[in-house]
Protein backbone atom coordinates (compact mmCIF):
# COMPACT_ATOMS: atom_id res chain seq x y z
CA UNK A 1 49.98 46.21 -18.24
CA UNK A 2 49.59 44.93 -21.82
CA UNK A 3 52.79 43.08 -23.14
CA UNK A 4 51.21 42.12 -26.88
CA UNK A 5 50.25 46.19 -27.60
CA UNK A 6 47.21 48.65 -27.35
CA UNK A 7 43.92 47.45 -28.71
CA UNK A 8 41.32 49.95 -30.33
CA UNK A 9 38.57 48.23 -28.09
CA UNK A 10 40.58 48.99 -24.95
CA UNK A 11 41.48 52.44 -25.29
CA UNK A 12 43.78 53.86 -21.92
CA UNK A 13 42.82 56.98 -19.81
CA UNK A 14 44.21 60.18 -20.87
CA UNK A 15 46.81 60.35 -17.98
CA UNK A 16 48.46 57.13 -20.01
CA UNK A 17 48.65 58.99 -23.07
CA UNK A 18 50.20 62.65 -21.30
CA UNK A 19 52.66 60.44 -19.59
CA UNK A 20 53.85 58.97 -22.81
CA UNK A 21 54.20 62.07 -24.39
CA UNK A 22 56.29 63.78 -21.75
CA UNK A 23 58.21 60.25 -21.86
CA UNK A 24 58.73 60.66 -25.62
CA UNK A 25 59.36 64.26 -25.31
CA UNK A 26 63.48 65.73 -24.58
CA UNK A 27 64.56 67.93 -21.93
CA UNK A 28 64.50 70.75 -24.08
CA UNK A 29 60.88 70.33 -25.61
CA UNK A 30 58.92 69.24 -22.03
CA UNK A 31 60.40 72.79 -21.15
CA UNK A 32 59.19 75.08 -23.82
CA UNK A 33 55.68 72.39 -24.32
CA UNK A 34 56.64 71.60 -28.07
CA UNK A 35 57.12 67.93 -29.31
CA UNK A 36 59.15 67.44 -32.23
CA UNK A 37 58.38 63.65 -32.05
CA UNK A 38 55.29 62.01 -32.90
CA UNK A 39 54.85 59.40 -29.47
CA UNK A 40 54.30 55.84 -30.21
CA UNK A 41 51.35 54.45 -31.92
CA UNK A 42 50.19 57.67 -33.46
CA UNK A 43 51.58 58.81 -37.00
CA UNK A 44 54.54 61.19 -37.92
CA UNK A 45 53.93 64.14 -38.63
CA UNK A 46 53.91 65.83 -41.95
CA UNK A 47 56.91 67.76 -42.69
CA UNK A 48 56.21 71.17 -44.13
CA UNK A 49 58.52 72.02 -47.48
CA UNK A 50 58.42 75.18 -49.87
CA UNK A 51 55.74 75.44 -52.60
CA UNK A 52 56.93 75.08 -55.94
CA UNK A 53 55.95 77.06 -58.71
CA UNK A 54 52.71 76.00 -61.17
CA UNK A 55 53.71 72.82 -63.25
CA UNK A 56 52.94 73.09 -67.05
CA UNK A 57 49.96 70.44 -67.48
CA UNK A 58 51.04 67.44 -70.00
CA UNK A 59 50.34 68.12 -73.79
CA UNK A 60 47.45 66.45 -74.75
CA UNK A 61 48.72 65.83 -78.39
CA UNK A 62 51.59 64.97 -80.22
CA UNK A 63 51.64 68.26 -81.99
CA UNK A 64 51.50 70.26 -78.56
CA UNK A 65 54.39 68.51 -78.01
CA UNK A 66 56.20 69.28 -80.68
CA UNK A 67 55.25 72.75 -80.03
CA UNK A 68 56.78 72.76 -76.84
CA UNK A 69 60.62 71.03 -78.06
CA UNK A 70 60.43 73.79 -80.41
CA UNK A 71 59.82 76.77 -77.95
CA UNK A 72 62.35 75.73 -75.33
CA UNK A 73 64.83 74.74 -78.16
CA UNK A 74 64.46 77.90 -79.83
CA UNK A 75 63.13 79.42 -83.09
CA UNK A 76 63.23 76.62 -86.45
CA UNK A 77 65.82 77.58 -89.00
CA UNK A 78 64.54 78.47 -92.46
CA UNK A 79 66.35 76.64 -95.46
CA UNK A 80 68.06 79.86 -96.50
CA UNK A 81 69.46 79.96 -93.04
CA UNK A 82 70.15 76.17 -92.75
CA UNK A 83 72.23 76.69 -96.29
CA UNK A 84 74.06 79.19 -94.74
CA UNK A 85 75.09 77.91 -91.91
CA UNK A 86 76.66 74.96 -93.93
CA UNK A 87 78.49 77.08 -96.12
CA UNK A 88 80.11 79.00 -93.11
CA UNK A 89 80.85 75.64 -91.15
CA UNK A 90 82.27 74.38 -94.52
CA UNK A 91 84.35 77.07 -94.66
CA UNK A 92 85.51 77.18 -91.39
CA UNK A 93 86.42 73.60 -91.64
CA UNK A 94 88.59 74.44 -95.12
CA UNK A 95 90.39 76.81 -93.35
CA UNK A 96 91.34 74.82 -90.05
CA UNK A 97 92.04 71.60 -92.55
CA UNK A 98 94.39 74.26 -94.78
CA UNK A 99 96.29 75.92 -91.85
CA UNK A 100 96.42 72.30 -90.65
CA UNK A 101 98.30 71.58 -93.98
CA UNK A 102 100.52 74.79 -93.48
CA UNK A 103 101.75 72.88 -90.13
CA UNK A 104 100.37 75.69 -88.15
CA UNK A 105 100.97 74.24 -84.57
CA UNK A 106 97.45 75.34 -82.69
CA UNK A 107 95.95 73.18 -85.72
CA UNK A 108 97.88 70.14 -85.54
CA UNK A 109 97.26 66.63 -84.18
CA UNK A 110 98.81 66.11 -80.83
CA UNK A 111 101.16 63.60 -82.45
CA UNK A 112 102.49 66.59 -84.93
CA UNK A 113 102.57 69.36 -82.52
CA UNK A 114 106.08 70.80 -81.19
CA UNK A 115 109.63 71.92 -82.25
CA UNK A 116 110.97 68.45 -82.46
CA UNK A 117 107.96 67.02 -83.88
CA UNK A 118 108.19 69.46 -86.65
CA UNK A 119 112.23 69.01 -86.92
CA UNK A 120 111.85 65.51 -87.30
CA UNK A 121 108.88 66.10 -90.23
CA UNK A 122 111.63 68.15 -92.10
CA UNK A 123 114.40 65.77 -92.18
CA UNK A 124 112.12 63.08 -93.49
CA UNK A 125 110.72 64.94 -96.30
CA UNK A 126 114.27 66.16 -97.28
CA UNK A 127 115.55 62.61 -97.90
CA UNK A 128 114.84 61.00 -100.38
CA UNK A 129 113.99 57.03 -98.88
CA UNK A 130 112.93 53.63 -100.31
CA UNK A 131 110.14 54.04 -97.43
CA UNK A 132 108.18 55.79 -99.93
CA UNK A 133 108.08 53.10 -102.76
CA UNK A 134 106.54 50.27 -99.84
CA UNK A 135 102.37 51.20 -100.88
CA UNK A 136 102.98 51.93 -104.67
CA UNK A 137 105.45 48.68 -105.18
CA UNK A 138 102.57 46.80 -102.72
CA UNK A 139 99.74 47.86 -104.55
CA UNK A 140 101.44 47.14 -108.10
CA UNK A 141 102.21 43.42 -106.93
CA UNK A 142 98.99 43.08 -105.57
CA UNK A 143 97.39 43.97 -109.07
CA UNK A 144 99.59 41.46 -110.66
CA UNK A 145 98.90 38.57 -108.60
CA UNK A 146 95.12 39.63 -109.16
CA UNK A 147 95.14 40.01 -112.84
CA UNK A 148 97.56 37.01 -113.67
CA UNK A 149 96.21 34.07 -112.29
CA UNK A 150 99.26 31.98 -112.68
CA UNK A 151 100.75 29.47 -110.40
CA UNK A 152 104.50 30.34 -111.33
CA UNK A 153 103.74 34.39 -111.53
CA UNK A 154 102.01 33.98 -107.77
CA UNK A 155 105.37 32.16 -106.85
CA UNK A 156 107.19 34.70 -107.75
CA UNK A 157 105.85 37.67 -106.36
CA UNK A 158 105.34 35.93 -102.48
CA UNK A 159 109.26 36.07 -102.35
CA UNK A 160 109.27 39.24 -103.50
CA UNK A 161 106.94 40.87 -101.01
CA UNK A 162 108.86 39.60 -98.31
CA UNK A 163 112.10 40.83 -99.71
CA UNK A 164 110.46 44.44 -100.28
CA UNK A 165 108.91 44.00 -96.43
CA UNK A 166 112.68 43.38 -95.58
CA UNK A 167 113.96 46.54 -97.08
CA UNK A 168 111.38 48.71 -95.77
CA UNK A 169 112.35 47.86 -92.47
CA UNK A 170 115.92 47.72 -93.02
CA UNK A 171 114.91 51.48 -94.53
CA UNK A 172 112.95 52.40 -91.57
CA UNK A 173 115.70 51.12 -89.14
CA UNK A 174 118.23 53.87 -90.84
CA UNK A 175 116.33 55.98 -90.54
CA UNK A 176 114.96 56.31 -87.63
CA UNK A 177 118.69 56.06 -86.12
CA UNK A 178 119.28 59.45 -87.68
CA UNK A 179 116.54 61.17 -86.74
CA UNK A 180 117.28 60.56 -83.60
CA UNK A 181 120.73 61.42 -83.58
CA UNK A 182 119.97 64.88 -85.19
CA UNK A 183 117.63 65.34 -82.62
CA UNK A 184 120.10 64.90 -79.83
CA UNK A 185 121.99 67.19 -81.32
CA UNK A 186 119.74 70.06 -81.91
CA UNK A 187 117.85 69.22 -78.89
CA UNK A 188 119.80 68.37 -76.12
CA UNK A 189 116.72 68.24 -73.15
CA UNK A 190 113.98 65.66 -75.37
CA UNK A 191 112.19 64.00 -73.39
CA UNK A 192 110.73 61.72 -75.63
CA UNK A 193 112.36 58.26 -76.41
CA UNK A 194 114.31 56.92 -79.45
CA UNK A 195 111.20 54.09 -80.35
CA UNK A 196 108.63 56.94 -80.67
CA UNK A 197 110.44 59.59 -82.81
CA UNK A 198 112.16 56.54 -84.92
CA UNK A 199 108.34 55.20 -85.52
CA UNK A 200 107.05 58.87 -85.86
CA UNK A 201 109.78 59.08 -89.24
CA UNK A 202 109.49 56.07 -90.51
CA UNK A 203 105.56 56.36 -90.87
CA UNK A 204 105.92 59.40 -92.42
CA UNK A 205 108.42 58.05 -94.95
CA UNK A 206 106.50 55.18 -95.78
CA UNK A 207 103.70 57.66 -97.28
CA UNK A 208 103.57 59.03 -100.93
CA UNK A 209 104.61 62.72 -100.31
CA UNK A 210 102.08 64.63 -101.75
CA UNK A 211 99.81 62.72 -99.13
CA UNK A 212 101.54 63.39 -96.32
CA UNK A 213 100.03 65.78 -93.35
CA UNK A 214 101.25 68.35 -92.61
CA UNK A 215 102.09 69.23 -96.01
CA UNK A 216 105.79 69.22 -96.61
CA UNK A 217 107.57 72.37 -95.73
CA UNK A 218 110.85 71.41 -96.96
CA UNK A 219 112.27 70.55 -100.32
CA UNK A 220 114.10 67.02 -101.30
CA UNK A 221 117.67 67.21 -100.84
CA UNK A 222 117.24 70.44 -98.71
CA UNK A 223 119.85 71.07 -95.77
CA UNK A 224 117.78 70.98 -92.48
CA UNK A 225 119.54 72.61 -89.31
């Protein structure tokens, strides 16, 4: 018996290699005389698979290959047809930004969308808050400081930003408080919480009104129920 292997100079007798192969072989497969395993020291088997169908050969140019992108992509747009199809996303785009505006809720941000969203949109823009003077009074103290370069002018306005800083929050602080208690008035089962509707108002009040979005829907000093 040969412990290190088989040697191709020392090939064993036939009745070696049938014995092997009935070793190798299951129950199941000695019966019927098929061998689904290849024995040992002889190679597996190929496996057969399904033919595929005839692969395209490689484009031989750069041009072929454009060629090709174009064909699976589909057929090139002419510039009359490219122009059009700006024009019609354009408008498309004008009229989701303008029903947008309208506060039309299938348009909206996610933030904007809702009864109470919408509730709390209207009793900011019928108010009439200091909230709304923060970016112009910012901006004009900004300019100053800019344009005068004074030591005694710059003095000035630093205490005065933080004093108009102060009031904005003081301004934000009222009212968020009543926006939130109109809302648990009118809407008993809100789920959402005081710091997100109060944050929601104030932000909204803080912007110039013809800039806010959605446009307003309600006039100043208008009763909102």
């Amino acid at each position: 018996m040969n412990l290190l292997g088989r040697k191709k100079d020392n090939p064993q007798p036939p009745d070696a290699d049938a014995s092997d192969d009935t070793a190798d072989a299951g129950p199941d497969d000695a019966g019927s005389g098929r061998r689904t395993t290849a024995p040992k020291g002889r190679p597996t088997p190929k496996r057969t698979t399904g033919r595929r169908g005839p692969v395209a050969p490689a484009p031989m140019t750069a041009a072929e290959a454009r060629r090709r992108r174009k064909e699976v992509g589909g057929r090139k747009l002419t510039r009359q047809e490219r122009k059009a199809e700006r024009v019609t996303r354009r408008a498309v785009m004008a009229e989701r930004r303008e029903k947008m505006m309208a506060g039309e809720d299938a348009y909206l941000l996610p933030r904007d969308r809702g009864p109470v969203r919408r509730f709390v949109r209207d009793v900011v823009d019928a108010r009439r808050s200091v909230l709304g003077l923060f970016m112009p009074a910012a901006l004009g103290l900004i300019f100053v400081m800019l344009s005068v370069p004074s030591i005694q002018v710059q003095r000035l306005i630093s205490p005065a930003m933080l004093v108009l800083v102060l009031i904005m929050v003081i301004d934000g602080f009222i009212i968020g408080r009543k926006v939130n208690r109109l809302v648990d008035e009118k809407f008993p089962d809100n789920t959402e919480t005081g710091w997100k509707l109060g944050f929601y108002a104030a932000s909204r009040a803080s912007q110039i009104r013809r800039m806010r979005a959605p446009r307003p829907q309600v006039d100043r000093g208008a009763q909102v129920v």
